[in-house]
PDB file of N, CA and C in Angstrom:
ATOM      1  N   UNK A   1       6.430  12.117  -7.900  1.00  0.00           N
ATOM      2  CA  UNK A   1       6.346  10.672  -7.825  1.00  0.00           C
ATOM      3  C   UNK A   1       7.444  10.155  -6.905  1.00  0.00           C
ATOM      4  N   UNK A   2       7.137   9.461  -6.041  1.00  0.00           N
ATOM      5  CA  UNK A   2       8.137   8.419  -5.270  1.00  0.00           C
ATOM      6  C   UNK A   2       8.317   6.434  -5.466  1.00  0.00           C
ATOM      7  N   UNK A   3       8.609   5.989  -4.997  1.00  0.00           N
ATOM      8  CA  UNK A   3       9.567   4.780  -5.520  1.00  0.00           C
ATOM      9  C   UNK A   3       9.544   4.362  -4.113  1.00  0.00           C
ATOM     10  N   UNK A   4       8.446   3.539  -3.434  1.00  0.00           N
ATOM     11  CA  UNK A   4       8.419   2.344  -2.222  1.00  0.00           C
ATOM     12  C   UNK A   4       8.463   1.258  -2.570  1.00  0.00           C
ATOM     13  N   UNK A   5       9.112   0.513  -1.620  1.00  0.00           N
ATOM     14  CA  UNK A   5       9.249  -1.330  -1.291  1.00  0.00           C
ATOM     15  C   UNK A   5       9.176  -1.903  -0.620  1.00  0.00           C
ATOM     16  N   UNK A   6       8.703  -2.837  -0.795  1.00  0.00           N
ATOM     17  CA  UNK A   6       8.099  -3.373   0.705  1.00  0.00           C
ATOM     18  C   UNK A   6       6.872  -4.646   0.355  1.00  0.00           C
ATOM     19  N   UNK A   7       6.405  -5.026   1.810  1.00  0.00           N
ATOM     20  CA  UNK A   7       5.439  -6.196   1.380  1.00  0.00           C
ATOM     21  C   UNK A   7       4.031  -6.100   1.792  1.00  0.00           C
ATOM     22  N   UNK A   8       2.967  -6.433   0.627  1.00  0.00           N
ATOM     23  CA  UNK A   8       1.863  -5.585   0.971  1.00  0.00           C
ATOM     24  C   UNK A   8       0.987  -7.063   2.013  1.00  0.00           C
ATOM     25  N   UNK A   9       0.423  -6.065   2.701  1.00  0.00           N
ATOM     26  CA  UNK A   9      -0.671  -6.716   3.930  1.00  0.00           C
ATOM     27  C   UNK A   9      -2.106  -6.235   3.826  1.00  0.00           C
ATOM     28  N   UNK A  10      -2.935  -7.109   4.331  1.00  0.00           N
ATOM     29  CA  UNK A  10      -4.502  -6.648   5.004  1.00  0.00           C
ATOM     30  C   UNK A  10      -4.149  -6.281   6.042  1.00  0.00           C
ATOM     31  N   UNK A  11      -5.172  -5.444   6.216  1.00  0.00           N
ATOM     32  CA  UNK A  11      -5.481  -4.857   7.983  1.00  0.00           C
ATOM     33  C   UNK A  11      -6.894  -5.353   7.842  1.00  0.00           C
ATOM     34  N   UNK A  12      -7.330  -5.769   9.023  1.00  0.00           N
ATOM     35  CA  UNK A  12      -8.754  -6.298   9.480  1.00  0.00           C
ATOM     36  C   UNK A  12      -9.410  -4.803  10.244  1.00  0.00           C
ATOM     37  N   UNK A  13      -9.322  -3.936   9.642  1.00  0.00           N
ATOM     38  CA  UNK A  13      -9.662  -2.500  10.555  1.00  0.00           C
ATOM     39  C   UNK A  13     -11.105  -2.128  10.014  1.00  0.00           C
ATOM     40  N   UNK A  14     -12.089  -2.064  10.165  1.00  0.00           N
ATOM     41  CA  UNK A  14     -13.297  -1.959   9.609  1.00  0.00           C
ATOM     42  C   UNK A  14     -13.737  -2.488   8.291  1.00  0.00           C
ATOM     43  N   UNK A  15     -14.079  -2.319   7.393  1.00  0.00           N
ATOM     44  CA  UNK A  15     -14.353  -3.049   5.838  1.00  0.00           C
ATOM     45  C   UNK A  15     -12.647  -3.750   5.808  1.00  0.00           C
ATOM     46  N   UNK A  16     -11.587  -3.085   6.207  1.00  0.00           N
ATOM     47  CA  UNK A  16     -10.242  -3.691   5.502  1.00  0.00           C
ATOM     48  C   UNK A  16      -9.797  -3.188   5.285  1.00  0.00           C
ATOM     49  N   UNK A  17      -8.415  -2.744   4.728  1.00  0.00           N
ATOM     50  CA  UNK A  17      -8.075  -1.940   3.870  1.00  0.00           C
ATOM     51  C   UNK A  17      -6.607  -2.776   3.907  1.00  0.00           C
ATOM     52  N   UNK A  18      -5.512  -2.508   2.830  1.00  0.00           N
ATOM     53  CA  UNK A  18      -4.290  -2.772   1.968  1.00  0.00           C
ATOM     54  C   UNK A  18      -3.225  -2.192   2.286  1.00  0.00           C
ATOM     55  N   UNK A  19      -2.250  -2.401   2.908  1.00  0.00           N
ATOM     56  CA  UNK A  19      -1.128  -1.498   3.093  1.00  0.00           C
ATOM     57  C   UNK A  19       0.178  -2.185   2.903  1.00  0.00           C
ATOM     58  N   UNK A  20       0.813  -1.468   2.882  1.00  0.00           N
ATOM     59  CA  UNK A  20       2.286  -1.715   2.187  1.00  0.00           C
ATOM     60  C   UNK A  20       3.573  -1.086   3.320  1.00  0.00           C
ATOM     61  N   UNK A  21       3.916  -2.184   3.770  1.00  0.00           N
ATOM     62  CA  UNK A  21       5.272  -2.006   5.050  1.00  0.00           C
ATOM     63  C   UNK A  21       6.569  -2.395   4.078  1.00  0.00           C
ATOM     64  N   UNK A  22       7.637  -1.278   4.803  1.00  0.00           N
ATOM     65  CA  UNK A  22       8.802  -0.824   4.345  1.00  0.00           C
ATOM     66  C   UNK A  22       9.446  -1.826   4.855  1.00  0.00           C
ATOM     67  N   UNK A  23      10.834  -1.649   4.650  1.00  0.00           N
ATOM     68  CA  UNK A  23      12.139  -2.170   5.387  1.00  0.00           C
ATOM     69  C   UNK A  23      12.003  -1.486   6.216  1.00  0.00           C
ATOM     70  N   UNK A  24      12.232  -0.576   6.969  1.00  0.00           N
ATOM     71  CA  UNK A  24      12.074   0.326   8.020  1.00  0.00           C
ATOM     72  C   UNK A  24      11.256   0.366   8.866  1.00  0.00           C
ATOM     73  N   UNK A  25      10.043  -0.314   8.316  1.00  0.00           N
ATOM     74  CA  UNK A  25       8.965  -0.491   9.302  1.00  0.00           C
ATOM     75  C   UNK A  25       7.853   0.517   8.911  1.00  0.00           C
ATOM     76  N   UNK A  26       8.037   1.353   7.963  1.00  0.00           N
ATOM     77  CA  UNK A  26       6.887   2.263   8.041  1.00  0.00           C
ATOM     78  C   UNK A  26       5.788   1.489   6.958  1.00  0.00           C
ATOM     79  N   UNK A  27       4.252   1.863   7.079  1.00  0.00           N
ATOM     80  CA  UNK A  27       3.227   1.344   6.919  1.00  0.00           C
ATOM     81  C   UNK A  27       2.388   2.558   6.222  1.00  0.00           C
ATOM     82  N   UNK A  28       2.004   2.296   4.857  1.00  0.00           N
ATOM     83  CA  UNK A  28       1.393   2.941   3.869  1.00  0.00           C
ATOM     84  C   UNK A  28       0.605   2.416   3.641  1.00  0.00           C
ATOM     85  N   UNK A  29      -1.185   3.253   3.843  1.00  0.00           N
ATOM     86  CA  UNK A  29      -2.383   2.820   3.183  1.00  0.00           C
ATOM     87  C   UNK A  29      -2.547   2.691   2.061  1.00  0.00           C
ATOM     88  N   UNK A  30      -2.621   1.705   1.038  1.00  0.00           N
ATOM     89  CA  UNK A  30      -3.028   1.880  -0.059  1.00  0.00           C
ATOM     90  C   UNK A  30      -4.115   2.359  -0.740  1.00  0.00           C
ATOM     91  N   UNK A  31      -4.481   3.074  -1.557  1.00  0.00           N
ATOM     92  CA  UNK A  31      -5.089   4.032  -2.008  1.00  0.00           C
ATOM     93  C   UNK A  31      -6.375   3.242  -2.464  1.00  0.00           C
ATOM     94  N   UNK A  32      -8.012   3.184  -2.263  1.00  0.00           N
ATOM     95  CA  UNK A  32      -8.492   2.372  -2.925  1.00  0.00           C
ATOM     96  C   UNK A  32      -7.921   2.332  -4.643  1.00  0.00           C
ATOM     97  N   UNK A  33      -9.020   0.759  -4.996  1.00  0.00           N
ATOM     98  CA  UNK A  33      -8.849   0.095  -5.955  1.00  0.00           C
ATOM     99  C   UNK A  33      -7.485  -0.130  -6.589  1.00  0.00           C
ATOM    100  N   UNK A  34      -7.138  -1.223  -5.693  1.00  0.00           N
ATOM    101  CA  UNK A  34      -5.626  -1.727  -5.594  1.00  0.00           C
ATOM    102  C   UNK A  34      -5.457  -2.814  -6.806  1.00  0.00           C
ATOM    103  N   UNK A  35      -4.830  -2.582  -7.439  1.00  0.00           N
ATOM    104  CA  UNK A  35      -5.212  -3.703  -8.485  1.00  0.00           C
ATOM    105  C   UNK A  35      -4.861  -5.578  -8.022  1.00  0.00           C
ATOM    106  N   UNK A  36      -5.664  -5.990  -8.487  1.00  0.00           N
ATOM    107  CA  UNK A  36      -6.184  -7.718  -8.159  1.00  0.00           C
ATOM    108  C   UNK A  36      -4.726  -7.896  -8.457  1.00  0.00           C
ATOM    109  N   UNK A  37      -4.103  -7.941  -8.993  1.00  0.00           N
ATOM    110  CA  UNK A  37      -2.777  -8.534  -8.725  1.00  0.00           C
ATOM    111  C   UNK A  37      -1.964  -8.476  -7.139  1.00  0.00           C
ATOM    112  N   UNK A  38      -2.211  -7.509  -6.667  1.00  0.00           N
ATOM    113  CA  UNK A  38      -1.745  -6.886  -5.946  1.00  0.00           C
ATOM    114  C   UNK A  38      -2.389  -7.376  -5.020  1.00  0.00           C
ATOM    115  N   UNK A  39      -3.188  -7.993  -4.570  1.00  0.00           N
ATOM    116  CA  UNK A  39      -4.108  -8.028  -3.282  1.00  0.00           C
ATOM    117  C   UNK A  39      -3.948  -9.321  -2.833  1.00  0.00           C
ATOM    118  N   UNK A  40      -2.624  -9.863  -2.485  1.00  0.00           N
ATOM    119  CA  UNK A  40      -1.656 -11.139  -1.873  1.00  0.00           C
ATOM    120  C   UNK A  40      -1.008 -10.405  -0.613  1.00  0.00           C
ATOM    121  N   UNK A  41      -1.740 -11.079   0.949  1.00  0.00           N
ATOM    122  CA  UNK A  41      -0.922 -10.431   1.807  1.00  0.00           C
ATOM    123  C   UNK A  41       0.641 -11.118   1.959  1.00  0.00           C
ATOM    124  N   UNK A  42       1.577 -10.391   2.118  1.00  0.00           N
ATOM    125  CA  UNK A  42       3.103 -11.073   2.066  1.00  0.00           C
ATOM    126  C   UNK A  42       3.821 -11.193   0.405  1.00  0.00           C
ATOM    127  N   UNK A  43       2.717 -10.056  -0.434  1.00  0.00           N
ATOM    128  CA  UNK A  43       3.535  -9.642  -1.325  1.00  0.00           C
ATOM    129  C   UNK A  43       4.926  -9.194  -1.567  1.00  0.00           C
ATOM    130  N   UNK A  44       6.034  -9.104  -2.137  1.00  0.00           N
ATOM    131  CA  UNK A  44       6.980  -8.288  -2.146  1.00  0.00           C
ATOM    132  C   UNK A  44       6.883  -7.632  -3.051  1.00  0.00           C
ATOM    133  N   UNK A  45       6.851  -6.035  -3.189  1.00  0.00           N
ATOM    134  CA  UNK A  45       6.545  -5.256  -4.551  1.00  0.00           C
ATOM    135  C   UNK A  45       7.405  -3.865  -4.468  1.00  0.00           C
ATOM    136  N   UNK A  46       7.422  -3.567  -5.660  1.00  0.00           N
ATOM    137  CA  UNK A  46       7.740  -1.852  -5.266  1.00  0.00           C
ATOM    138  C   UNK A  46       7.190  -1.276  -5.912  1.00  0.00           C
ATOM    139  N   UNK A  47       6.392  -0.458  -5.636  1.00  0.00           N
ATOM    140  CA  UNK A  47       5.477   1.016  -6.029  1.00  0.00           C
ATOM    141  C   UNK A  47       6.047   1.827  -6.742  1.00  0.00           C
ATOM    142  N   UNK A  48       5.324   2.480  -7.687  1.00  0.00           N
ATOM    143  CA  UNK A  48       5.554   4.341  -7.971  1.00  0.00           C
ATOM    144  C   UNK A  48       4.179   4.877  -7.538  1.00  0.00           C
ATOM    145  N   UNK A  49       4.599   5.952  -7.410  1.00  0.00           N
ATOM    146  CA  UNK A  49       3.332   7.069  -7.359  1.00  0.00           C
ATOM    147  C   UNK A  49       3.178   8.087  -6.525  1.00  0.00           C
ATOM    148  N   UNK A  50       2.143   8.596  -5.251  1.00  0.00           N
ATOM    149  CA  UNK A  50       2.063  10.076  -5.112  1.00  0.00           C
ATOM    150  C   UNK A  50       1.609   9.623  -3.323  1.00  0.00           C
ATOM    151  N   UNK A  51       2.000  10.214  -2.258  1.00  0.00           N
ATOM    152  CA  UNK A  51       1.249  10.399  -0.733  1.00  0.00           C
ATOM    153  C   UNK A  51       0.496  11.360  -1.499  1.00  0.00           C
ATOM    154  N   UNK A  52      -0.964  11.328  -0.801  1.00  0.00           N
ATOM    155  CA  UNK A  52      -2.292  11.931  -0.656  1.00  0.00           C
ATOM    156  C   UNK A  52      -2.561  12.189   0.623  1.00  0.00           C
ATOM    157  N   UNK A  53      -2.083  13.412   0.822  1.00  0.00           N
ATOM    158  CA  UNK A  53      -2.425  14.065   1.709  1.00  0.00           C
ATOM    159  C   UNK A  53      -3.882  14.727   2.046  1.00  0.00           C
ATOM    160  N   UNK A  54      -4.761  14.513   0.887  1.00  0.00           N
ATOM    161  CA  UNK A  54      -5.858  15.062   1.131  1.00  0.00           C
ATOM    162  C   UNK A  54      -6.813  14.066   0.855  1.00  0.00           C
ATOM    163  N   UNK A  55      -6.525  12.984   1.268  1.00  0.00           N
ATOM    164  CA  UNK A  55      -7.715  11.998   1.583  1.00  0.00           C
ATOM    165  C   UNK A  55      -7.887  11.104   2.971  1.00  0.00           C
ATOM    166  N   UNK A  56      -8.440  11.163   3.693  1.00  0.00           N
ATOM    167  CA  UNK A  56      -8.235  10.531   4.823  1.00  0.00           C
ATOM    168  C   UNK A  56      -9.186   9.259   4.729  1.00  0.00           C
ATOM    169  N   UNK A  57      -8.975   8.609   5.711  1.00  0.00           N
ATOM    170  CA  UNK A  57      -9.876   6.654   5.329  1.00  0.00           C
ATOM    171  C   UNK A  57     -10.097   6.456   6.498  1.00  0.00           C
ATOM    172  N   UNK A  58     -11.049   5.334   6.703  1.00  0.00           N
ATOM    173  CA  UNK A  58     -11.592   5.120   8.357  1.00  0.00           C
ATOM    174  C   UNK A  58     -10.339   4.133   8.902  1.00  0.00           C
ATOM    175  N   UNK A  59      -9.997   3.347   8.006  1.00  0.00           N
ATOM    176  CA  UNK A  59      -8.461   2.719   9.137  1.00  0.00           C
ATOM    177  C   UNK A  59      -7.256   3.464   9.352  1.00  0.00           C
ATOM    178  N   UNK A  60      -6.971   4.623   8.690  1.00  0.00           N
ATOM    179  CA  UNK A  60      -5.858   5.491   9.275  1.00  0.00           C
ATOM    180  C   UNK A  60      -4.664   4.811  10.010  1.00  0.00           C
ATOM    181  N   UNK A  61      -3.950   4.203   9.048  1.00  0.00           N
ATOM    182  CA  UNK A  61      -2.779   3.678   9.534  1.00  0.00           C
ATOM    183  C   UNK A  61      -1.780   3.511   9.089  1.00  0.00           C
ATOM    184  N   UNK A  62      -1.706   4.879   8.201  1.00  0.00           N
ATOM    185  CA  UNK A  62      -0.616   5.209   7.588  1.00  0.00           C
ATOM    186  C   UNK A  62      -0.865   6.210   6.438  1.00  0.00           C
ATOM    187  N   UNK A  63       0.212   6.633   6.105  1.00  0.00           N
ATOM    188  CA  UNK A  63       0.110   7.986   5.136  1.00  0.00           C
ATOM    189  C   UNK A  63      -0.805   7.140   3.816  1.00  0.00           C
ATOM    190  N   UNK A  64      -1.578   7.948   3.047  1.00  0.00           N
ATOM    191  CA  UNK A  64      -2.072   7.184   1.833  1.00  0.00           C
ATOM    192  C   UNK A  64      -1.443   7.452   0.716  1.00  0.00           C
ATOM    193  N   UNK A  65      -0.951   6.385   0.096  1.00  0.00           N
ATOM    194  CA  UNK A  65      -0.450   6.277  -1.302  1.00  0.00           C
ATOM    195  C   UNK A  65      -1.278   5.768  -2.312  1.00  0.00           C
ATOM    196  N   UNK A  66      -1.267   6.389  -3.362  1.00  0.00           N
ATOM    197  CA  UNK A  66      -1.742   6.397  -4.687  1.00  0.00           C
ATOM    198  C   UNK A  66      -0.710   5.637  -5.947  1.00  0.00           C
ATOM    199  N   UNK A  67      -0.907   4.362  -5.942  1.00  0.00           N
ATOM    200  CA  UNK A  67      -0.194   3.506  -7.103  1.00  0.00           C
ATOM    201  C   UNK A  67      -0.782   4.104  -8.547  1.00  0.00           C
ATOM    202  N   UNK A  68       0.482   3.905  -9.331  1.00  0.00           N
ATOM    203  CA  UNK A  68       0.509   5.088 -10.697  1.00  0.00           C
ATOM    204  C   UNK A  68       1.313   3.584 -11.327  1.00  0.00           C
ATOM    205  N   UNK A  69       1.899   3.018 -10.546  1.00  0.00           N
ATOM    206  CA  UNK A  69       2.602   1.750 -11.556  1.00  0.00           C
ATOM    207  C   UNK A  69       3.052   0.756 -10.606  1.00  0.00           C
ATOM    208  N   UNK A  70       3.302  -0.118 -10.613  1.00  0.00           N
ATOM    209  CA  UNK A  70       4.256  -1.492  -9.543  1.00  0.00           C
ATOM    210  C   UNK A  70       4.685  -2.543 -10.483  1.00  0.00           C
ATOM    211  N   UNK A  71       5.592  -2.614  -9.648  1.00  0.00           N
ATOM    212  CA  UNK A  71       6.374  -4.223 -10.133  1.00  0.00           C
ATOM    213  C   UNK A  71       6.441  -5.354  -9.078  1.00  0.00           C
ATOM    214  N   UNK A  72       5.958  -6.706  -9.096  1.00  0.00           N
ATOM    215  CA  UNK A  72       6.242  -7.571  -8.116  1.00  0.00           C
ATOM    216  C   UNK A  72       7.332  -8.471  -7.972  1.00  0.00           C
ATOM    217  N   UNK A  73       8.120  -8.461  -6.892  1.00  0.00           N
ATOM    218  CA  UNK A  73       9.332  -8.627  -6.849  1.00  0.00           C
ATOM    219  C   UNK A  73       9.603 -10.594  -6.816  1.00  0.00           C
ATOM    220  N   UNK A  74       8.709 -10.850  -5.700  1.00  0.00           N
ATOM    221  CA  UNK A  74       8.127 -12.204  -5.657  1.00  0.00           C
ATOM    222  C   UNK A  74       7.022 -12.533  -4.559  1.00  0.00           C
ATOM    223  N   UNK A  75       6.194 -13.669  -4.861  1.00  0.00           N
ATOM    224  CA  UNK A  75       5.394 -13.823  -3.566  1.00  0.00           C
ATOM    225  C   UNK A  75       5.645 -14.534  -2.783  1.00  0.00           C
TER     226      UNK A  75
END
């Protein structure tokens, strides 16, 4: 399990998809079925959970993470 933060966004990349940018700048796909809380672009949150390396997605724009728990920091 790992521990990201950051603020979650849409991408307009085919159907869409959810991702979550660091302080650093790096950009994590979110894993489908993101929970409805969660689906505010310009969230601030921090994640637990797992990179999935063995799933790939048609917007490919970033490693995919698998949420196991979050906390929202503010919107």
């Amino acid at each position: 399990m790992i521990t990201l933060a950051g603020t979650i966004q849409r991408v307009q990349m085919g159907p869409g998809t959810w991702t979550l940018t660091t302080a650093d700048g790096s950009t994590y796909e979110l894993h489908a079925n993101l929970p409805e809380a969660l689906q505010q672009p310009g969230l601030s949150v921090r994640l637990q959970g797992r990179l999935r390396d063995d799933v790939m997605t048609l917007a490919m724009v970033g490693p995919v993470f698998e949420i196991t728990d979050y906390e929202i920091l503010c919107s």
